[in-house]
Protein backbone atom coordinates (compact mmCIF):
# COMPACT_ATOMS: atom_id res chain seq x y z
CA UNK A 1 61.72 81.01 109.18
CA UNK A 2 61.18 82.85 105.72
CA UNK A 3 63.87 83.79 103.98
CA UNK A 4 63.87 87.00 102.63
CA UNK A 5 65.44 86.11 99.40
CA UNK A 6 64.92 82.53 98.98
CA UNK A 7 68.12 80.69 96.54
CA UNK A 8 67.72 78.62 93.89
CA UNK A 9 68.24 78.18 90.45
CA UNK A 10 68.47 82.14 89.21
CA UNK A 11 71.14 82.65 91.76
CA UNK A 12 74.71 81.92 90.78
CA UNK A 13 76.77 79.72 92.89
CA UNK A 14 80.56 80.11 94.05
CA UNK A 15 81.71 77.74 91.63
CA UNK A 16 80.23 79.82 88.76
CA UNK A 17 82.72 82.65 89.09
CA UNK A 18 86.48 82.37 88.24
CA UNK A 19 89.33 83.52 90.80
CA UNK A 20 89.76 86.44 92.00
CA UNK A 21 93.12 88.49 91.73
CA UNK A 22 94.42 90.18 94.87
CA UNK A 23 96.66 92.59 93.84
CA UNK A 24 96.75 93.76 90.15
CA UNK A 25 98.41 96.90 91.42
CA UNK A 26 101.55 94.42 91.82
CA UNK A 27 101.43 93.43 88.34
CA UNK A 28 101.27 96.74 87.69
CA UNK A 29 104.27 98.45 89.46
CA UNK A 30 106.52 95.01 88.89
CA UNK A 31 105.57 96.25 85.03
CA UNK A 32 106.18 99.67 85.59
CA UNK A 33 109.80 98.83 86.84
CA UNK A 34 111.06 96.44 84.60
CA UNK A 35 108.99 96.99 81.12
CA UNK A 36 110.22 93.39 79.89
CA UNK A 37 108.33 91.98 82.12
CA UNK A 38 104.80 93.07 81.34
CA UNK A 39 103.80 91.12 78.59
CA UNK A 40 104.03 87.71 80.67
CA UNK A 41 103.07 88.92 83.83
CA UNK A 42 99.53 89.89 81.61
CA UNK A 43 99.19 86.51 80.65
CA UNK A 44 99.76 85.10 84.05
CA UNK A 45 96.89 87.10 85.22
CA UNK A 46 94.54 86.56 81.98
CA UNK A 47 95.56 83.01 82.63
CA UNK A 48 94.70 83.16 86.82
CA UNK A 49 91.76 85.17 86.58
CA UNK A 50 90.14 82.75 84.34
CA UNK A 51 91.21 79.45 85.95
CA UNK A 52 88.81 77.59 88.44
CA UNK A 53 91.87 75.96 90.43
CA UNK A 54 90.40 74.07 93.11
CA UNK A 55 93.83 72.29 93.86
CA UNK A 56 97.81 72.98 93.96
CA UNK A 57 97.32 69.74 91.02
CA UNK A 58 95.45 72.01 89.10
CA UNK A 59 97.49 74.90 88.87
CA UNK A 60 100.42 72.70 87.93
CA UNK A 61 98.31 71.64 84.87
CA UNK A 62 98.20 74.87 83.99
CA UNK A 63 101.02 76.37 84.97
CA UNK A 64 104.29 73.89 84.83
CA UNK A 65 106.80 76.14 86.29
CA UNK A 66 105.87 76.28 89.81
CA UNK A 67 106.78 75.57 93.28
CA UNK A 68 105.23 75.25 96.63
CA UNK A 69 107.47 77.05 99.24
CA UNK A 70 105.90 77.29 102.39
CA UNK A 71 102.45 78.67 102.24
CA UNK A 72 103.12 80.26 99.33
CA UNK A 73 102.94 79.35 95.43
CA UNK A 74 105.81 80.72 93.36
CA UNK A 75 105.31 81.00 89.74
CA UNK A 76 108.46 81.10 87.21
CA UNK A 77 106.83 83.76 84.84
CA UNK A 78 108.63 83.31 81.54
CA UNK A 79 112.00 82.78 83.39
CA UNK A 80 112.21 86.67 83.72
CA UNK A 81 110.76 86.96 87.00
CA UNK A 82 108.80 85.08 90.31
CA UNK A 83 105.37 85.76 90.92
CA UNK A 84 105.13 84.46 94.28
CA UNK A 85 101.30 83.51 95.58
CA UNK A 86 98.85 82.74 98.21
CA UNK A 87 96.02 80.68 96.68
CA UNK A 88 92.71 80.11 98.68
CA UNK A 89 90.91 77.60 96.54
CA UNK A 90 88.03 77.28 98.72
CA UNK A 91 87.19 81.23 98.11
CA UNK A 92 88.80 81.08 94.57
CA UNK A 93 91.13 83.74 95.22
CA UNK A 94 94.82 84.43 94.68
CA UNK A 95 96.93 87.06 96.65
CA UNK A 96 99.71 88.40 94.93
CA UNK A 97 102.63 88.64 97.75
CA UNK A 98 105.39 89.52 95.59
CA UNK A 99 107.11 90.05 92.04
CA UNK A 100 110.46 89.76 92.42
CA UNK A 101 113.56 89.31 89.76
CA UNK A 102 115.34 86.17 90.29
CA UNK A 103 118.26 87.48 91.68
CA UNK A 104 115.54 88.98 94.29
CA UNK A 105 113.83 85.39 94.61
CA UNK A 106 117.35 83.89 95.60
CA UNK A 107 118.05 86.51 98.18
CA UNK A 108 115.58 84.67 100.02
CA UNK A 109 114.49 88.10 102.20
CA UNK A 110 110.68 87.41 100.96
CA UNK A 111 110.77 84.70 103.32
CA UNK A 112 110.94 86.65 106.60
């Protein structure tokens, strides 16, 4: 069988892109509330967007304050807030669950 648009080397594969970010609008609002926050929050996406994490190793290495809790990836953005994460490295994407003060975090009601 023919393919109608045969691959090879003038089409881009997966690898060449960088991650995708699920949920700017987060980033956003979580700005929009508490103004201090915006400037590192920014930088955590520049920072994400460009990254070609293919690992939870290589986020660390790029990102030292982090955890793993669950499924989820919680980032300690500038101790002022948690950014808190589903990564799919095989798709190179990166949900944004939740932004959340610390006080928030340690509620633990982002769990449920």
């Amino acid at each position: 069988m023919k393919h109608r648009f045969p691959l090879n080397s003038h089409f881009a594969k997966c690898e060449d892109f960088p991650n995708g970010i699920v949920s700017r609008r987060a980033i956003r609002e979580a700005t929009a509330k508490h103004g201090e926050w915006g400037a590192s929050l920014n930088a955590w996406y520049k920072i994400a967007k460009n990254a070609d994490w293919k690992n939870f190793a290589e986020v660390r290495n790029g990102w030292k304050n982090l955890d793993v809790v669950g499924r989820f990836v919680v980032f300690d953005i500038s101790h002022r807030c948690r950014l808190i994460a589903t990564i799919k490295y095989r798709w190179r994407m990166v949900y944004v669950r939740r932004i959340l003060s610390h006080a928030e975090y340690d509620e633990k009601e982002w769990q449920k």
